[in-house]
Protein backbone atom coordinates (compact mmCIF):
# COMPACT_ATOMS: atom_id res chain seq x y z
CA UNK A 1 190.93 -72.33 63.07
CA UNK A 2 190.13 -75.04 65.47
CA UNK A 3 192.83 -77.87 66.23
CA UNK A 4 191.27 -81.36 67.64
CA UNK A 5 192.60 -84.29 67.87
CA UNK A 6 196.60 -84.63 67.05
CA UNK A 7 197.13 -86.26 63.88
CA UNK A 8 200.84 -86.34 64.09
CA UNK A 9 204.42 -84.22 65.18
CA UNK A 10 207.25 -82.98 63.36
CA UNK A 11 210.60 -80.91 64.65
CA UNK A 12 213.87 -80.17 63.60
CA UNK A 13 216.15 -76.94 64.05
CA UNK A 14 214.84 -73.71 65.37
CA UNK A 15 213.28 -70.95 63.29
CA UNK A 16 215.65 -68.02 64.36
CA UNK A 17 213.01 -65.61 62.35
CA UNK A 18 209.90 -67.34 64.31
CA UNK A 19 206.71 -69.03 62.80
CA UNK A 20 206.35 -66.40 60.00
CA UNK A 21 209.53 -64.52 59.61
CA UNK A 22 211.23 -65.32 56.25
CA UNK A 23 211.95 -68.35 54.90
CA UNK A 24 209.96 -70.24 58.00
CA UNK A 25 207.71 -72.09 55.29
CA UNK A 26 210.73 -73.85 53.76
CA UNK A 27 212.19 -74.66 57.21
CA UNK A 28 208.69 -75.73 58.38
CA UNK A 29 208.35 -78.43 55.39
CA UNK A 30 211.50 -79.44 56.34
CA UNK A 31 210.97 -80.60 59.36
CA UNK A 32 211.32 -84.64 60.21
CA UNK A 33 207.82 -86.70 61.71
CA UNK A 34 209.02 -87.68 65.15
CA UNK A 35 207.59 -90.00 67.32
CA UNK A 36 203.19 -89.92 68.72
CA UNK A 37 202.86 -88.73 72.09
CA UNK A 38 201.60 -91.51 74.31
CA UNK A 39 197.71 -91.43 74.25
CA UNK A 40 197.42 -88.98 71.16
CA UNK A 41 197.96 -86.05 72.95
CA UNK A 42 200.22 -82.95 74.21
CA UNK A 43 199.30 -80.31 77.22
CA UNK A 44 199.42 -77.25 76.74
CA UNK A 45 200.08 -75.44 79.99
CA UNK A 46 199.31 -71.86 79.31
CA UNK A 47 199.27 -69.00 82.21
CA UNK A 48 198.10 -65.09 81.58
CA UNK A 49 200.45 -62.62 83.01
CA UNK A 50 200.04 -61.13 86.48
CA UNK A 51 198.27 -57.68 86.62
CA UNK A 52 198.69 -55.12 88.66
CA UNK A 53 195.49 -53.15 89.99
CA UNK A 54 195.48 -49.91 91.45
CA UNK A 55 193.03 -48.57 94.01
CA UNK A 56 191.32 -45.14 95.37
CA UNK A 57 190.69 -45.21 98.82
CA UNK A 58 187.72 -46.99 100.07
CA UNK A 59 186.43 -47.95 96.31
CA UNK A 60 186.27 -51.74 95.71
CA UNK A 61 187.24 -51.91 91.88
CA UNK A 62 190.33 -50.83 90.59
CA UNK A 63 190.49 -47.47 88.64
CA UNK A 64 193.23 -48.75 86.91
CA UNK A 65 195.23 -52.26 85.67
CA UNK A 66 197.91 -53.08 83.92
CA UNK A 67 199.60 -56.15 82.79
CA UNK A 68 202.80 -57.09 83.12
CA UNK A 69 203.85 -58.69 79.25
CA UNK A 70 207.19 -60.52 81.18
CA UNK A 71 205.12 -62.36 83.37
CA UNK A 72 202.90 -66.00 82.47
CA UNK A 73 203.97 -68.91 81.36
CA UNK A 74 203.64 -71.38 78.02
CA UNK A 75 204.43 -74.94 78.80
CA UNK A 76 203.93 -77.97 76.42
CA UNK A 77 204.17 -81.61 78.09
CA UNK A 78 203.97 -84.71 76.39
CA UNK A 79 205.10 -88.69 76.81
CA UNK A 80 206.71 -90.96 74.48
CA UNK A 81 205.68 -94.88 74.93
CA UNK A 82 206.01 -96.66 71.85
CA UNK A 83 209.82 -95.39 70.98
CA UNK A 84 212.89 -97.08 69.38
CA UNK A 85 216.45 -95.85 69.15
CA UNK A 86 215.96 -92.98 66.71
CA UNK A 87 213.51 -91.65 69.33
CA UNK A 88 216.07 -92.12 72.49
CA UNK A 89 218.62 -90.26 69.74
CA UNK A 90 216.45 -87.43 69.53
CA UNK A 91 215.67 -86.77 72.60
CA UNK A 92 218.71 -87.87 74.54
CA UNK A 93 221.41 -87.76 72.17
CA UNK A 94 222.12 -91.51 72.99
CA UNK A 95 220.44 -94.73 72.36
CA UNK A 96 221.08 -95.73 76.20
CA UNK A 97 220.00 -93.00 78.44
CA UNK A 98 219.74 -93.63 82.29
CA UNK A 99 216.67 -93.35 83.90
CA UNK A 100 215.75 -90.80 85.98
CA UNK A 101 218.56 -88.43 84.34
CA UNK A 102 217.44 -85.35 82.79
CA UNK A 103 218.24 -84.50 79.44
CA UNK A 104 217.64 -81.11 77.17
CA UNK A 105 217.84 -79.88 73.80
CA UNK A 106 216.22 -76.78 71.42
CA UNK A 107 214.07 -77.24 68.51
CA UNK A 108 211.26 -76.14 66.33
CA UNK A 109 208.15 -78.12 66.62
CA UNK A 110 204.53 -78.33 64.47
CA UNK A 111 201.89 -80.34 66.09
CA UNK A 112 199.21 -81.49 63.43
CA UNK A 113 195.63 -81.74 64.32
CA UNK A 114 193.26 -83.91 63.07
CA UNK A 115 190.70 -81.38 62.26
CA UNK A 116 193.37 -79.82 59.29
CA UNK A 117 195.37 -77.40 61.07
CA UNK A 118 198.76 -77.22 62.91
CA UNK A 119 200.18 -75.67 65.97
CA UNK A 120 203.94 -74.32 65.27
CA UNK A 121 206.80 -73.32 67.84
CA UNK A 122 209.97 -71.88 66.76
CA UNK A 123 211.97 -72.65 69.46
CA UNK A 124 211.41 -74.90 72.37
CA UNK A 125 213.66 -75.68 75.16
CA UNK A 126 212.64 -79.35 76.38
CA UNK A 127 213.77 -81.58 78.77
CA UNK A 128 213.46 -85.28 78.63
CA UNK A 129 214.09 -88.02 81.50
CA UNK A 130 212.63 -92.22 81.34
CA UNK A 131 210.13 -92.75 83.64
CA UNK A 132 207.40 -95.29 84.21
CA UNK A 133 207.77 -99.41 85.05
CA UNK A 134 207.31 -102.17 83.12
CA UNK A 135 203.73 -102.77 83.73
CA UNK A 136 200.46 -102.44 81.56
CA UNK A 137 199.28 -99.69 83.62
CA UNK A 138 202.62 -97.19 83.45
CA UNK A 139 204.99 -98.44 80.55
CA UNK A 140 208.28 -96.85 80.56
CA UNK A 141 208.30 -93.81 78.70
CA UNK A 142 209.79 -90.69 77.82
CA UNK A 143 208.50 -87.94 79.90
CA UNK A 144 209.12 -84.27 78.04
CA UNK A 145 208.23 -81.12 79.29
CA UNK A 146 209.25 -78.15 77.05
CA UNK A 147 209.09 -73.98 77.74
CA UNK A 148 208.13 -71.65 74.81
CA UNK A 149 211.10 -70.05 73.94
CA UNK A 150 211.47 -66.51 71.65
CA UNK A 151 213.44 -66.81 68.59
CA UNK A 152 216.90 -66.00 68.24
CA UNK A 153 216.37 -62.85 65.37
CA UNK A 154 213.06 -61.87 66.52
CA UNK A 155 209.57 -62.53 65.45
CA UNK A 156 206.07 -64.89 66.86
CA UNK A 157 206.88 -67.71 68.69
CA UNK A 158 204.05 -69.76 68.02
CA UNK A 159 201.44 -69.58 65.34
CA UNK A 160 198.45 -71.80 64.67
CA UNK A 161 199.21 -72.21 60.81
CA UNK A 162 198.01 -74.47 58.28
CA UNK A 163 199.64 -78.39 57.74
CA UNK A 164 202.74 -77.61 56.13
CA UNK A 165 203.60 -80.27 53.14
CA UNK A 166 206.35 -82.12 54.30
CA UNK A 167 208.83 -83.02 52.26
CA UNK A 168 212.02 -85.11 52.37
CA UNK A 169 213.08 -83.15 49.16
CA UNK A 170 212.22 -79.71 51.18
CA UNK A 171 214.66 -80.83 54.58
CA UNK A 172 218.18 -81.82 51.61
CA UNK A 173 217.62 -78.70 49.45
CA UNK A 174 217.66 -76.95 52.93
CA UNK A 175 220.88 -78.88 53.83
CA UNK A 176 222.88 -78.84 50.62
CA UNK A 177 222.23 -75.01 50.94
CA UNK A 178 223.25 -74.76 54.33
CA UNK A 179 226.62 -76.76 53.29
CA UNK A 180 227.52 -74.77 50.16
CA UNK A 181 226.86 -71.44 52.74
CA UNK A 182 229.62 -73.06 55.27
CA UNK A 183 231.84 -73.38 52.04
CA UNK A 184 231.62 -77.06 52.10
């Protein structure tokens, strides 16, 4: 599958089973469009683990390596330019955040391609602040930077997957059944 261009971004509550543990499908097509990253696009910041080589005497290759799985990093950045309250709600948690003041949440997150396919996290930790002026060349914006979190029962993280269907019908079946399981 190859994912170019991004076509658009959803999130909503993390999938505590991961990408494709059971019943991530439904919770995917439930998830709400947010907000396009300024300039159409998200970084993916991406490290491999550290390995550790070991050496004979006087021999310049290793004769043996191993990786260490704990190690590495996966880090997703984006900006937010063109945003209205429901945008500063989501991210912040207020409609009147103060700049320079970092704020944090957890959530699930699909980023659509424009070549037909979709990039899904189950659970990332971002953090959001305002930053920028109010100029043409650096418009004040919301600056996220997010970590790659593992879910809460286990299973893949992230997933390239194909466009869920999103569906407003999908996201109130899923909350009238998560009501009538809290007996309410």
């Amino acid at each position: 599958m190859q994912l170019v261009g991004l076509n658009s971004c959803h999130a909503g509550d993390p999938l505590p089973k991961g990408v494709k543990g059971t019943g991530a499908e439904a919770l995917l097509k439930a998830l709400t469009k947010i907000t396009q990253p300024y300039n159409g696009g998200v970084t993916f910041n991406f490290s491999n683990p550290t390995s550790n080589k070991f050496y004979r005497e006087g021999e310049a290759d290793p004769f043996f390596s191993m990786r260490d799985p704990t190690s590495g990093t996966k880090e997703i950045t984006w900006n937010v330019a063109d945003f209205d309250d429901s945008t500063l709600e989501f991210y912040f948690g207020t409609t009147e955040p103060a700049k320079g003041e970092l704020y944090e949440g957890t959530k699930a997150f699909v980023f659509d391609s424009k070549s037909g396919g979709s990039l899904a996290f189950a659970r990332l930790k971002y953090t959001a602040s305002l930053t920028g002026g109010m100029n043409t060349s650096d418009p004040l914006q919301i600056a996220v930077s997010a970590d790659v979190l593992a879910p809460t029962e286990g299973g893949v993280a992230w997933w390239p997957i194909a466009t869920p269907e999103y569906t407003e019908a999908a996201a109130a079946s899923l909350e009238t059944s998560s009501l009538k399981s809290k007996g309410l």
